[in-house]
PDB file of N, CA and C in Angstrom:
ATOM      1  N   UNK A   1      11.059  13.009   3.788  1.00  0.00           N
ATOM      2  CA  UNK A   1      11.666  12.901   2.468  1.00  0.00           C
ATOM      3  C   UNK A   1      10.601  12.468   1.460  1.00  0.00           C
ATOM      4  N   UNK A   2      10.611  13.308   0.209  1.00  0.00           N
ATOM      5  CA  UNK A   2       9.288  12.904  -0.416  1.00  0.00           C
ATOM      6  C   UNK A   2      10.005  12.127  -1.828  1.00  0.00           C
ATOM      7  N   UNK A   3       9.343  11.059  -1.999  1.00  0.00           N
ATOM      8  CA  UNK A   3      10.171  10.211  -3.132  1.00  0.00           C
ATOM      9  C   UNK A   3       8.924  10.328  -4.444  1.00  0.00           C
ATOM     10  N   UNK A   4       9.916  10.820  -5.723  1.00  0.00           N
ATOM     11  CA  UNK A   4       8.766  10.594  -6.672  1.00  0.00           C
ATOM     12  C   UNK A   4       8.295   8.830  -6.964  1.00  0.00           C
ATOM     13  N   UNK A   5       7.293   8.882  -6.927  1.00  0.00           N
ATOM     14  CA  UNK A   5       6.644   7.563  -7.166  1.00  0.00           C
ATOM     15  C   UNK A   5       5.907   7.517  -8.772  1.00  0.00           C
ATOM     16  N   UNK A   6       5.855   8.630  -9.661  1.00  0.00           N
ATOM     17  CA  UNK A   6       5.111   8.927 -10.678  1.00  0.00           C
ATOM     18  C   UNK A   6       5.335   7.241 -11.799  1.00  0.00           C
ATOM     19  N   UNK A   7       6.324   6.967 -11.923  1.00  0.00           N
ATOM     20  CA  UNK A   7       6.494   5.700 -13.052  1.00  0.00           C
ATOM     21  C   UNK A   7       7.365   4.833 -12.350  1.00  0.00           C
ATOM     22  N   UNK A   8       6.903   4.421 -11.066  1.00  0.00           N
ATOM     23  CA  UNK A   8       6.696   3.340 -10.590  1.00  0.00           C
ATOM     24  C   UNK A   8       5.744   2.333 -10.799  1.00  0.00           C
ATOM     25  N   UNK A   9       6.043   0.878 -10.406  1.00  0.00           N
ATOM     26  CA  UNK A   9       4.703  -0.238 -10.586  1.00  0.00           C
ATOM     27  C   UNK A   9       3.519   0.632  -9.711  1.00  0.00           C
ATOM     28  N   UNK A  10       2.795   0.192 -10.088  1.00  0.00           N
ATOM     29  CA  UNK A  10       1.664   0.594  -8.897  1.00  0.00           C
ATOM     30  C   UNK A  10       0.950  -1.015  -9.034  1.00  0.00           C
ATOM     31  N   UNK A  11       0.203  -0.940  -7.875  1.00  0.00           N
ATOM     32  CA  UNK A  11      -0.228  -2.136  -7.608  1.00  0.00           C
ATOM     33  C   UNK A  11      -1.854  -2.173  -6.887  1.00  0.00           C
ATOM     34  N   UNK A  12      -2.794  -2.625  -7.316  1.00  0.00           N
ATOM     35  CA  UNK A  12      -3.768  -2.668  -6.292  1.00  0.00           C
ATOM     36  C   UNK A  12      -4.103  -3.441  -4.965  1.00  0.00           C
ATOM     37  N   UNK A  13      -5.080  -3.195  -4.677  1.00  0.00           N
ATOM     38  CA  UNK A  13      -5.451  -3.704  -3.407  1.00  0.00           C
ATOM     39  C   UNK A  13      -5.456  -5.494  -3.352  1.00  0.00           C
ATOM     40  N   UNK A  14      -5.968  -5.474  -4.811  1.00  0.00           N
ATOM     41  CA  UNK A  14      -6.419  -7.148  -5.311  1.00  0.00           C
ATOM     42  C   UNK A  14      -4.946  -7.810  -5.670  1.00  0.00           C
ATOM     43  N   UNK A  15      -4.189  -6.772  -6.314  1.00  0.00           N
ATOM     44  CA  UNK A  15      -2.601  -7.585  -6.496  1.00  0.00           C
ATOM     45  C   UNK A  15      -2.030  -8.021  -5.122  1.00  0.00           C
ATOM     46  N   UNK A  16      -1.625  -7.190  -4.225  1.00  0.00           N
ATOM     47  CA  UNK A  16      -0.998  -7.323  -2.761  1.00  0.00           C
ATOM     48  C   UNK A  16      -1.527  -8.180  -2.342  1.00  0.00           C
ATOM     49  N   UNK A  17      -3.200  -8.317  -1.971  1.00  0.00           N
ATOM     50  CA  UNK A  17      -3.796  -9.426  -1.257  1.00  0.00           C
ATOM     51  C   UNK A  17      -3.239 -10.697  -1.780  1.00  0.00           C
ATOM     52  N   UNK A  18      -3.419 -11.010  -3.270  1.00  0.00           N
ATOM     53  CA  UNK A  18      -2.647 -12.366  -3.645  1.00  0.00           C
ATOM     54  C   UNK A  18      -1.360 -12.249  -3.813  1.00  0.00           C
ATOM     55  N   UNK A  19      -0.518 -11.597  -3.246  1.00  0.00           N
ATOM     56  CA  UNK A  19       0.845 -11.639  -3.319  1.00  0.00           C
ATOM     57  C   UNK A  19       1.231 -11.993  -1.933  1.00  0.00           C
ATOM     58  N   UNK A  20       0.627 -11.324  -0.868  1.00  0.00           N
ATOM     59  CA  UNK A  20       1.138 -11.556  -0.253  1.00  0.00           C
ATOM     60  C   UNK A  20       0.442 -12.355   1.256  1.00  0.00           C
ATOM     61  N   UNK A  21      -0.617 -12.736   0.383  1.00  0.00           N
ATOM     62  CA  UNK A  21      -1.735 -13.731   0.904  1.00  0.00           C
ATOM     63  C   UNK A  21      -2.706 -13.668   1.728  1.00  0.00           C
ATOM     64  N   UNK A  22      -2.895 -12.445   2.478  1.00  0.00           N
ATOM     65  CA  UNK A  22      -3.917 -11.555   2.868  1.00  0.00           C
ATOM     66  C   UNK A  22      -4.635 -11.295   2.438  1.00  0.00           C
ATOM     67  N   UNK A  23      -6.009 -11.560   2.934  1.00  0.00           N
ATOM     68  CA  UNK A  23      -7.301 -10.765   2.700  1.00  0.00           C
ATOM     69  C   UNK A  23      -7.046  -9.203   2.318  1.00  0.00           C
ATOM     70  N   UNK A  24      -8.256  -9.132   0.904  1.00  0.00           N
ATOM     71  CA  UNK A  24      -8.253  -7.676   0.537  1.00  0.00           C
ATOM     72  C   UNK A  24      -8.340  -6.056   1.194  1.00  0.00           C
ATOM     73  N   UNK A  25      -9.267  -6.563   2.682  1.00  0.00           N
ATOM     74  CA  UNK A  25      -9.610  -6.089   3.322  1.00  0.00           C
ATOM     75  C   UNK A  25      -8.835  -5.426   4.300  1.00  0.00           C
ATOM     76  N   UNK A  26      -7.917  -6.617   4.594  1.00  0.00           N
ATOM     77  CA  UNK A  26      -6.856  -6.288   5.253  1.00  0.00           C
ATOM     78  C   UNK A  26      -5.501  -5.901   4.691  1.00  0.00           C
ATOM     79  N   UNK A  27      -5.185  -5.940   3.158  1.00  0.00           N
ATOM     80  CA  UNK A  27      -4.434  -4.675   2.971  1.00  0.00           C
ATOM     81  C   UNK A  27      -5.089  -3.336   2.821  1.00  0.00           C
ATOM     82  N   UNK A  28      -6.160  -3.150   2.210  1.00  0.00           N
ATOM     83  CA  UNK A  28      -6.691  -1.681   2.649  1.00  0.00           C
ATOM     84  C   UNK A  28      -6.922  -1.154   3.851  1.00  0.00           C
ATOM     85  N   UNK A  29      -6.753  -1.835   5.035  1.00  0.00           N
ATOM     86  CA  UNK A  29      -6.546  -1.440   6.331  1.00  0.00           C
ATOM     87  C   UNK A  29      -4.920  -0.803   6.273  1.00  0.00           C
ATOM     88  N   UNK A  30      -3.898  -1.504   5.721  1.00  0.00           N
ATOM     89  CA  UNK A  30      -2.559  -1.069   5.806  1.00  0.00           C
ATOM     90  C   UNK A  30      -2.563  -0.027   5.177  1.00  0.00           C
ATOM     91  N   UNK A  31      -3.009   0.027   4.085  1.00  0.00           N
ATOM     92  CA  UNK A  31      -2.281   1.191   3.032  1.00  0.00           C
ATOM     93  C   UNK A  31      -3.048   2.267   3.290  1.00  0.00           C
ATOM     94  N   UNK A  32      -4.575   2.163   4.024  1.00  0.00           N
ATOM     95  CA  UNK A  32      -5.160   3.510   3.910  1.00  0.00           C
ATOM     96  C   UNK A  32      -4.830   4.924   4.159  1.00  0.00           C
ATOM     97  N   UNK A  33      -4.012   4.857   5.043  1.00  0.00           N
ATOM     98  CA  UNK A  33      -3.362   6.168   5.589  1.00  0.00           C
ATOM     99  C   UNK A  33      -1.771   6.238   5.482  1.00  0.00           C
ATOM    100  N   UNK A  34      -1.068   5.133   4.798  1.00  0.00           N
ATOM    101  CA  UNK A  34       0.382   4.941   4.562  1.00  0.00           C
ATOM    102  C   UNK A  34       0.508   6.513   3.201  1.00  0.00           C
ATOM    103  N   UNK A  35       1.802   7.232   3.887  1.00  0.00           N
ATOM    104  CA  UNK A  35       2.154   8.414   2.768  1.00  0.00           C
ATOM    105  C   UNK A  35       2.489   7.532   1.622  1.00  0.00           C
ATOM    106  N   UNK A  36       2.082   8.403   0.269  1.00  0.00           N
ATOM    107  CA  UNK A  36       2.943   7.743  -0.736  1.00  0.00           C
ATOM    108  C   UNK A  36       1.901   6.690  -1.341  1.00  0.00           C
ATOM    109  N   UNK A  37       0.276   6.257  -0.782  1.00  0.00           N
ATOM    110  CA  UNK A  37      -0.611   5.675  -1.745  1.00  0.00           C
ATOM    111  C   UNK A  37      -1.497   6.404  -2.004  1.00  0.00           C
ATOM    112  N   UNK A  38      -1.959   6.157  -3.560  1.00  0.00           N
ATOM    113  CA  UNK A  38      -2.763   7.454  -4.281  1.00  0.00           C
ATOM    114  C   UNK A  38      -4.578   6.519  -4.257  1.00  0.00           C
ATOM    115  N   UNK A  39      -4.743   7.530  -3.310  1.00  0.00           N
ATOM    116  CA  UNK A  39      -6.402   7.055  -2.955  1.00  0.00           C
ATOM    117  C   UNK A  39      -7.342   7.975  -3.974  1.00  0.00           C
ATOM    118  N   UNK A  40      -8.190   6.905  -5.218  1.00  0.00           N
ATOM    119  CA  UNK A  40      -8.954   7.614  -6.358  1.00  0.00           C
ATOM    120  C   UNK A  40     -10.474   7.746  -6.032  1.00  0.00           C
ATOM    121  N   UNK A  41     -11.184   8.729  -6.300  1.00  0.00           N
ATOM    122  CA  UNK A  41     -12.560   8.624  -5.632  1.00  0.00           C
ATOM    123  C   UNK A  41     -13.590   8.427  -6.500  1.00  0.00           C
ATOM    124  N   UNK A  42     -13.968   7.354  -6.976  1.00  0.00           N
ATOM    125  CA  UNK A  42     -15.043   6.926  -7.643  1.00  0.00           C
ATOM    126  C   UNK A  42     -16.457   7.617  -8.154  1.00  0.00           C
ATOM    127  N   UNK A  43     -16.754   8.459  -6.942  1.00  0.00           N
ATOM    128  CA  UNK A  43     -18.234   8.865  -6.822  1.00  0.00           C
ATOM    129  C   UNK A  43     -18.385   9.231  -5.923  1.00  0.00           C
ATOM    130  N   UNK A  44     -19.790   9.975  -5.182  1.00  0.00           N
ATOM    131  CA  UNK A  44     -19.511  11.052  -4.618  1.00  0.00           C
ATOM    132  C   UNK A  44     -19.641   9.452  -2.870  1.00  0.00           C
ATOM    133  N   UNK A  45     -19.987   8.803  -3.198  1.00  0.00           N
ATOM    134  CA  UNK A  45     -19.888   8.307  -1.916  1.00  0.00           C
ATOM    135  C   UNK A  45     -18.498   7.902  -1.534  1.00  0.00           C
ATOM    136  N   UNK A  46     -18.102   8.017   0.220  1.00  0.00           N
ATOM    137  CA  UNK A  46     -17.108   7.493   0.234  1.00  0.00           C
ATOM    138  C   UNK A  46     -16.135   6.584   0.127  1.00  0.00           C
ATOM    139  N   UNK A  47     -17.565   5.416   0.404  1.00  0.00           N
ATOM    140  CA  UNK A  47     -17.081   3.986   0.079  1.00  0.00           C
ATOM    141  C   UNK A  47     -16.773   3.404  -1.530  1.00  0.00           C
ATOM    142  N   UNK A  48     -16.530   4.377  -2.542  1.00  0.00           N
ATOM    143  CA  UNK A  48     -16.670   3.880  -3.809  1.00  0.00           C
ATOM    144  C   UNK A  48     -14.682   4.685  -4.052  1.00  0.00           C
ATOM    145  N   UNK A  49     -14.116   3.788  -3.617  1.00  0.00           N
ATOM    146  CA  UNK A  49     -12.832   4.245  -4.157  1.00  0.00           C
ATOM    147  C   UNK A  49     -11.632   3.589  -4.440  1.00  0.00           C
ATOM    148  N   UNK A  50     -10.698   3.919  -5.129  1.00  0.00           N
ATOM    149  CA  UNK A  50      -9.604   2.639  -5.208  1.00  0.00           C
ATOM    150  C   UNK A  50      -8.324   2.980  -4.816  1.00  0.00           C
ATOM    151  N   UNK A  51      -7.446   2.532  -4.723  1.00  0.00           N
ATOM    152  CA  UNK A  51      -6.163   2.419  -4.194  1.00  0.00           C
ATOM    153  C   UNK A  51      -4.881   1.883  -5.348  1.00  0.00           C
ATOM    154  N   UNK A  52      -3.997   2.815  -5.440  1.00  0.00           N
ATOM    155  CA  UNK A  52      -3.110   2.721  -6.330  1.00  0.00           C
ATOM    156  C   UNK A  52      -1.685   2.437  -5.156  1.00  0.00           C
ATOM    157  N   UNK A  53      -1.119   1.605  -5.235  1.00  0.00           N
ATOM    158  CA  UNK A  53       0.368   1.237  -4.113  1.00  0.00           C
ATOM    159  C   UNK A  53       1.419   1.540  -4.845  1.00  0.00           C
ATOM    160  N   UNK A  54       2.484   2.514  -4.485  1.00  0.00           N
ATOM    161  CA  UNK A  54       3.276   2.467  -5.968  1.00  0.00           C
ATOM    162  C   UNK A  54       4.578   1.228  -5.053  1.00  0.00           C
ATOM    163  N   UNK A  55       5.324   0.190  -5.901  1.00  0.00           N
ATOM    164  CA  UNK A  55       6.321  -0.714  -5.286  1.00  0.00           C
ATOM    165  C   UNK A  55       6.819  -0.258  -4.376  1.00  0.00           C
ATOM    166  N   UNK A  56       7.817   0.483  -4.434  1.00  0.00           N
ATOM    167  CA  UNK A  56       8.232   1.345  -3.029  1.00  0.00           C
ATOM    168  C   UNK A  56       7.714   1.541  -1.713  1.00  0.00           C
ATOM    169  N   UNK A  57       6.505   1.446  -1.637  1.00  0.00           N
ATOM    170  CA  UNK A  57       5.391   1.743  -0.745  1.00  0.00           C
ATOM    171  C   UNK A  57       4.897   0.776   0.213  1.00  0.00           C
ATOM    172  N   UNK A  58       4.768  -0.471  -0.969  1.00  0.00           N
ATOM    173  CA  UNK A  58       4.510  -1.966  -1.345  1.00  0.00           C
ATOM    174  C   UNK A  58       5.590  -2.420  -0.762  1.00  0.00           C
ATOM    175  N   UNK A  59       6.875  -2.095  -0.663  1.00  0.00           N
ATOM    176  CA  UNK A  59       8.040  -3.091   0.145  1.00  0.00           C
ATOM    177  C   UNK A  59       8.241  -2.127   1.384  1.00  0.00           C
ATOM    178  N   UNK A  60       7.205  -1.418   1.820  1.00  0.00           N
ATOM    179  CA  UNK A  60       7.783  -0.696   3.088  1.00  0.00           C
ATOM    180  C   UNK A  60       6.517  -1.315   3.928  1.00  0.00           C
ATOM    181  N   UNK A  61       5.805  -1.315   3.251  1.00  0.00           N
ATOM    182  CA  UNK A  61       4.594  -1.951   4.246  1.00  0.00           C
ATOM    183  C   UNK A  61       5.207  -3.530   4.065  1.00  0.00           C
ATOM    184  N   UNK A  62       5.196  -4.191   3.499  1.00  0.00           N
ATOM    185  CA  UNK A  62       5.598  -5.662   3.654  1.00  0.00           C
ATOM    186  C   UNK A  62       6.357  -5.710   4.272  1.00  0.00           C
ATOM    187  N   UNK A  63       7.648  -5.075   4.317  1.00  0.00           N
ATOM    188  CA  UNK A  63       9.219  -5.345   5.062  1.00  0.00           C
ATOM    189  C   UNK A  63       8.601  -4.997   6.853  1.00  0.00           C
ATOM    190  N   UNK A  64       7.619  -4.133   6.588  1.00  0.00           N
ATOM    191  CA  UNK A  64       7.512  -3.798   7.926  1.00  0.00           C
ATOM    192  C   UNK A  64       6.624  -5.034   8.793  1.00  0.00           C
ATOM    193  N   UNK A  65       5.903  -5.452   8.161  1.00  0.00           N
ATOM    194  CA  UNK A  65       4.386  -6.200   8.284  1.00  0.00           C
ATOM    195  C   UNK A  65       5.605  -7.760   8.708  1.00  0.00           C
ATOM    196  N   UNK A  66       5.993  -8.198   7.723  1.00  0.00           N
ATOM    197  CA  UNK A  66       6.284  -9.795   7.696  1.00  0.00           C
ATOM    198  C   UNK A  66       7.978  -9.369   8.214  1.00  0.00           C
ATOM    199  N   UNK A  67       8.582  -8.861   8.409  1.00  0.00           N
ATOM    200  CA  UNK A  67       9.950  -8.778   9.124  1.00  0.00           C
ATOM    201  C   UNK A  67      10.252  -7.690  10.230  1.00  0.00           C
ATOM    202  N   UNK A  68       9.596  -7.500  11.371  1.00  0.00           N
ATOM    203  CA  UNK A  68       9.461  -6.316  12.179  1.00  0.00           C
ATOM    204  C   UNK A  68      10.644  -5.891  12.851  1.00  0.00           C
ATOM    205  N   UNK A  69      11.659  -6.952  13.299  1.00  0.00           N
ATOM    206  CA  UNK A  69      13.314  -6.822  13.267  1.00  0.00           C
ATOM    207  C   UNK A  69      13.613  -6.482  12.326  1.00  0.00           C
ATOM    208  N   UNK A  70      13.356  -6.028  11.392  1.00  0.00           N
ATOM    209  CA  UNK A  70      14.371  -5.341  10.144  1.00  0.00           C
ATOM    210  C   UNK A  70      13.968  -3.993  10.236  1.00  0.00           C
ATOM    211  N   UNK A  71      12.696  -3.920  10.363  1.00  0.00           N
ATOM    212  CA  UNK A  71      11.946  -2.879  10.315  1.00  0.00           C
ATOM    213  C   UNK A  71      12.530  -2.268  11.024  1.00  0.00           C
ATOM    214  N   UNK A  72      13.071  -2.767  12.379  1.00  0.00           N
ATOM    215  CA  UNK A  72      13.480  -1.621  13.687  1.00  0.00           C
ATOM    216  C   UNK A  72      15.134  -1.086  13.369  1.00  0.00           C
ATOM    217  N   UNK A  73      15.315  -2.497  12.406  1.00  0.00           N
ATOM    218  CA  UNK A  73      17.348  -1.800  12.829  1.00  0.00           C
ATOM    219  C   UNK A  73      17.419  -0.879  11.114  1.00  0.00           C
ATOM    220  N   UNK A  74      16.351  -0.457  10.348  1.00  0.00           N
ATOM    221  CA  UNK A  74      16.494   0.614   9.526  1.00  0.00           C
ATOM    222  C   UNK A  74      15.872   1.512   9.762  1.00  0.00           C
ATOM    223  N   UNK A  75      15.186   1.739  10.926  1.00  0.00           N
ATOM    224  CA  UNK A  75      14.606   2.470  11.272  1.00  0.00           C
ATOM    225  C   UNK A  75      15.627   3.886  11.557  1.00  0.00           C
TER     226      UNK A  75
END
């Protein structure tokens, strides 16, 4: 199911980490390959890029991450 995300919050890598108290590092481990985050490419190297989370996205990785029983009975 593909959900428009176009004018949703979006959120970065640096918002989530202090939201939800994780190292930066380790939400770009979550979101890197999650459908539904818009990965921007800086330059031609790979390591130069940023990460847009739109909310939606942002409460599917959290709900999943910090409540994994919930995660399973909406599954």
């Amino acid at each position: 199911m593909l959900v428009d995300t176009t004018f949703e919050t979006h959120y970065s890598l640096a918002d989530l980490a202090k939201q939800w108290r994780i190292g930066r590092e380790t939400v770009r481990r979550l979101v890197k390959d999650e459908p539904g985050v818009c990965r921007i490419q800086l330059g031609k190297k790979k390591s130069m890029c940023r990460y847009s989370v739109p909310d939606s996205v942002a409460r599917r990785i959290h709900t999943r991450l910090f409540n994994p029983a919930g995660a399973l009975k909406a599954a």
